[in-house]
Protein backbone atom coordinates (compact mmCIF):
# COMPACT_ATOMS: atom_id res chain seq x y z
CA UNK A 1 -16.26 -41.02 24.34
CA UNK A 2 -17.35 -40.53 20.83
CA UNK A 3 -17.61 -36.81 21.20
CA UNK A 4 -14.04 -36.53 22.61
CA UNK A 5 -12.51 -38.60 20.18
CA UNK A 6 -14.05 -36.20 17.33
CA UNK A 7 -12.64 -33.25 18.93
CA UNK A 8 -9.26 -34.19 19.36
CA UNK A 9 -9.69 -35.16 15.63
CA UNK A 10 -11.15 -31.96 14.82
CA UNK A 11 -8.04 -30.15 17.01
CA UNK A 12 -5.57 -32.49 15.42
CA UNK A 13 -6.49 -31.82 11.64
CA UNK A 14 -7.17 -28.22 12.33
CA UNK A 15 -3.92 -27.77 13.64
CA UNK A 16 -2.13 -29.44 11.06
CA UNK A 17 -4.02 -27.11 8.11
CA UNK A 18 -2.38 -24.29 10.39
CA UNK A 19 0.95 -25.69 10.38
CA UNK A 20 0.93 -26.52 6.85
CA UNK A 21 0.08 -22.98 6.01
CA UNK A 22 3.12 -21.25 6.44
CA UNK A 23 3.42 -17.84 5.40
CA UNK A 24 5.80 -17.33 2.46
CA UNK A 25 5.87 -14.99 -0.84
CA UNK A 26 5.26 -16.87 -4.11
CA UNK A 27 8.18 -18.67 -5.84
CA UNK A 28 7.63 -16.23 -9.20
CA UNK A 29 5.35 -13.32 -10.62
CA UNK A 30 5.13 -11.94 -13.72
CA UNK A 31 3.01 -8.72 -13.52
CA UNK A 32 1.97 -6.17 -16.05
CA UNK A 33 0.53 -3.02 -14.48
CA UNK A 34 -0.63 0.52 -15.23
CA UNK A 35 -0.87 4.22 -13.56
CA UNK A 36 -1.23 7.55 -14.10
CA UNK A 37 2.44 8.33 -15.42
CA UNK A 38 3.18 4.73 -17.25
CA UNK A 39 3.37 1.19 -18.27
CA UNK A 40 5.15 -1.67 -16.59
CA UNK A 41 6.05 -5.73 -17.23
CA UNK A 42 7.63 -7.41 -13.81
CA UNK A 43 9.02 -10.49 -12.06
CA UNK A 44 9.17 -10.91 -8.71
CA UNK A 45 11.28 -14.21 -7.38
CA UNK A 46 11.56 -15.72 -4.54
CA UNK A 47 14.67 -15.18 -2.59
CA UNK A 48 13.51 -16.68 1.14
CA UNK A 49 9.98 -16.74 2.82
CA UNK A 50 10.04 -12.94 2.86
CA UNK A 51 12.05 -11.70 0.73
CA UNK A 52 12.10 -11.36 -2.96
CA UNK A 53 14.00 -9.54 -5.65
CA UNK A 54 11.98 -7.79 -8.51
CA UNK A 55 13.38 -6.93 -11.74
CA UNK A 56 10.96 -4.54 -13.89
CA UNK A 57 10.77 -2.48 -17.64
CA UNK A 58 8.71 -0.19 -18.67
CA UNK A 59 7.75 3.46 -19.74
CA UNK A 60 7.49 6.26 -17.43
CA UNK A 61 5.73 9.38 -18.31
CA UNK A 62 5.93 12.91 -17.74
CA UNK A 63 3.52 15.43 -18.45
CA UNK A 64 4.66 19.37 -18.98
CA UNK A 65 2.06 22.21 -18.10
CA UNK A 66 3.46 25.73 -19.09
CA UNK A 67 1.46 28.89 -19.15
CA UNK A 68 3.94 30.20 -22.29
CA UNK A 69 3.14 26.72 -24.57
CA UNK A 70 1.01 24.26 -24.62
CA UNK A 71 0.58 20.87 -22.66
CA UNK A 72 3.66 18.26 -23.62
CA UNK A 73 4.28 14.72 -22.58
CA UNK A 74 7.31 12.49 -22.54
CA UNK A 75 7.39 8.77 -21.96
CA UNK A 76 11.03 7.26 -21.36
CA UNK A 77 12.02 3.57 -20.72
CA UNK A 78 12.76 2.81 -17.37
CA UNK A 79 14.97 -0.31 -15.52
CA UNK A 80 14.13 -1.24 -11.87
CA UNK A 81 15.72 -3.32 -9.51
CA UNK A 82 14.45 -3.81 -5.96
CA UNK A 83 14.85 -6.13 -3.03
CA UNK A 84 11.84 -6.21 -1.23
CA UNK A 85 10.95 -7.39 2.27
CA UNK A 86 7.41 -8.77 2.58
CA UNK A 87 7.26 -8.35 6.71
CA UNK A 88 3.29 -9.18 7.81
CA UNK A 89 2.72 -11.91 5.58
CA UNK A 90 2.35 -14.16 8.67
CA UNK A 91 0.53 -11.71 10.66
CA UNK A 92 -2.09 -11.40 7.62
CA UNK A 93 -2.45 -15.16 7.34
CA UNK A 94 -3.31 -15.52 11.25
CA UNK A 95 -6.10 -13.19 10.44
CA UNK A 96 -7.79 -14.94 7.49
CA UNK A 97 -6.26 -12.81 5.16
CA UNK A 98 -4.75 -14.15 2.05
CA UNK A 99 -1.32 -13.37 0.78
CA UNK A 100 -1.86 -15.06 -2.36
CA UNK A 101 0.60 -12.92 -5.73
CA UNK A 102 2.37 -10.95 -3.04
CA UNK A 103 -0.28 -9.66 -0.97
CA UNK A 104 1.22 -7.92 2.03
CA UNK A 105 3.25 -4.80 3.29
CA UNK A 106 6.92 -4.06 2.00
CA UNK A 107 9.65 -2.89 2.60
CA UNK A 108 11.80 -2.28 -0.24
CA UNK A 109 14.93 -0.27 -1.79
CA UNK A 110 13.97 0.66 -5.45
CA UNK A 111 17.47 1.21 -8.13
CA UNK A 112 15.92 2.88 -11.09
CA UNK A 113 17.68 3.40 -14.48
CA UNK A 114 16.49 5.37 -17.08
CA UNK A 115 18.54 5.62 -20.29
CA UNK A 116 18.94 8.22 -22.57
CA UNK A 117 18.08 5.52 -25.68
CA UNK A 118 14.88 7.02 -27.05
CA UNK A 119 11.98 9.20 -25.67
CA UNK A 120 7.74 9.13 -27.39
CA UNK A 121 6.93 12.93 -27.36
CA UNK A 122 5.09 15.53 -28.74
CA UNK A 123 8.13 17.58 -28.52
CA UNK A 124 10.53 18.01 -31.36
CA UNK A 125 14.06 16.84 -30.84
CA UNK A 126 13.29 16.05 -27.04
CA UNK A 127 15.70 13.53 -25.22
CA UNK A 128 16.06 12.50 -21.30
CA UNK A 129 19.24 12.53 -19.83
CA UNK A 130 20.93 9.20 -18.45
CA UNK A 131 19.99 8.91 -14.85
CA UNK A 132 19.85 6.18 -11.80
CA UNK A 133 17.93 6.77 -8.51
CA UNK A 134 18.19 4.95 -5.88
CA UNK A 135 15.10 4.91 -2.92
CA UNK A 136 14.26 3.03 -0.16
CA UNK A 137 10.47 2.59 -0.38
CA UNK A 138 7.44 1.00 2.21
CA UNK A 139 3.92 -0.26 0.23
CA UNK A 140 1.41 -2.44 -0.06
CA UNK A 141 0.37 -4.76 -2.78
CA UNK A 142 -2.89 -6.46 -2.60
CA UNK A 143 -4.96 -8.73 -4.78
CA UNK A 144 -8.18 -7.53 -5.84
CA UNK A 145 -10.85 -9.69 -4.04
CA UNK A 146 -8.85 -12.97 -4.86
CA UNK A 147 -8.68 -12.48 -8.34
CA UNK A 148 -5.04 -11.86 -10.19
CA UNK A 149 -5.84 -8.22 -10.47
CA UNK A 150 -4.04 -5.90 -7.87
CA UNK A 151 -2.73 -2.67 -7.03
CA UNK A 152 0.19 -1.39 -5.28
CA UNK A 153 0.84 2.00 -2.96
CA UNK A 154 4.38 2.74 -2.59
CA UNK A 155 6.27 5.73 -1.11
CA UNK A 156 9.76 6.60 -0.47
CA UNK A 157 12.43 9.80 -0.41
CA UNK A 158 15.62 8.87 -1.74
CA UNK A 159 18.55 10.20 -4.21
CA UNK A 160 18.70 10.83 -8.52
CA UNK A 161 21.48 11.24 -9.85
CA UNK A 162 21.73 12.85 -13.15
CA UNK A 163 23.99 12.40 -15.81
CA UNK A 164 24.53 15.51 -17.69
CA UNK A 165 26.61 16.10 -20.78
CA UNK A 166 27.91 19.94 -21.17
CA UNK A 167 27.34 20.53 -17.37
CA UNK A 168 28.47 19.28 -14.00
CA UNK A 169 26.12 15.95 -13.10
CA UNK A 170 23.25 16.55 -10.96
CA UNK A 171 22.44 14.99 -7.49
CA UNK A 172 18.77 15.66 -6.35
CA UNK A 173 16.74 14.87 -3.50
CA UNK A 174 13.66 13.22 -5.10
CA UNK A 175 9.69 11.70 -3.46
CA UNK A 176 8.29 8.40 -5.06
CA UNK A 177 5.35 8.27 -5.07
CA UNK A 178 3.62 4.83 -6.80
CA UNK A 179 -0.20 4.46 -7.19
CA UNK A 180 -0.43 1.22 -9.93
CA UNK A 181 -3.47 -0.99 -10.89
CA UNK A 182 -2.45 -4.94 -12.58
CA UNK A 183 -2.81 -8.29 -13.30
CA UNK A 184 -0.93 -10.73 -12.05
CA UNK A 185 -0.27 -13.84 -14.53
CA UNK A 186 0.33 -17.53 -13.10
């Protein structure tokens, strides 16, 4: 008798720690992270159990190699906005996985501005022409052990449109490609 009444206990509380576990992105982020071609500050809000909306600044770099001068670099400020759609975070919790700061797949749709305010070059009298892509995008973003450091993976083929001022604009078929290392603050 004893031994069945501790096992329907057992059953009972185990199954209420699974259905009070439900699988759902975190109510707000704020994320500073790093790559090979910038520097980036981000929140990511809730918007429903899987969704969320990110809103992100930072400084994008690009790097010049020509055989007729030497090496140049340019970093611009960039403005993102992207919906994203975190769709195994359930899957990943009935694994033992933890989804803690966003950990999960995505799907996402990535609207990236980048003004013509201001550019940090080694080139003289360099500027970057006004210009707003728009990509849809599928990543991951995991924590790092379950620490607050992550990284992300992101790729995605989408449209740039450029904004230029003594010739016609410019509409270009462009890759993202997104390899970033963070921290995640609380």
């Amino acid at each position: 008798m004893n031994k069945t009444f501790v096992f329907l206990f057992l059953m009972v509380l185990t199954f209420q720690y699974i259905k009070g576990q439900n699988a759902s992105v975190e109510k707000n982020i704020f994320n500073v992270q790093t790559g090979i071609l910038g520097i980036w500050a981000s929140n990511e809000n809730k918007l429903g159990n899987d969704f969320t909306i990110r809103v992100e600044t930072g400084l994008d770099m690009g790097y010049y190699i020509s055989a007729y001068s030497d090496d140049r670099y340019v970093l611009a400020p960039v403005f993102l906005l992207e919906p994203k759609w975190y769709y195994n975070l359930e899957s990943r919790l009935n694994k033992g996985k933890h989804i803690e700061n966003n950990s999960g797949n995505f799907l996402g749709l990535k609207v990236k501005y980048v003004p013509d305010w201001f550019v940090i070059s080694d080139f003289d009298n360099y500027s970057v022409a006004n210009q707003v892509s728009i990509i849809p995008r599928w990543g991951i973003r995991r924590a790092i052990g379950k620490s607050n450091f992550n990284y992300e993976i992101a790729t995605g083929l989408g449209y740039k449109y450029v904004f230029l001022k003594n010739t016609d604009n410019d509409l270009r078929l462009v890759l993202d490609v997104h390899l970033r290392i963070g921290y995640t603050f609380n």
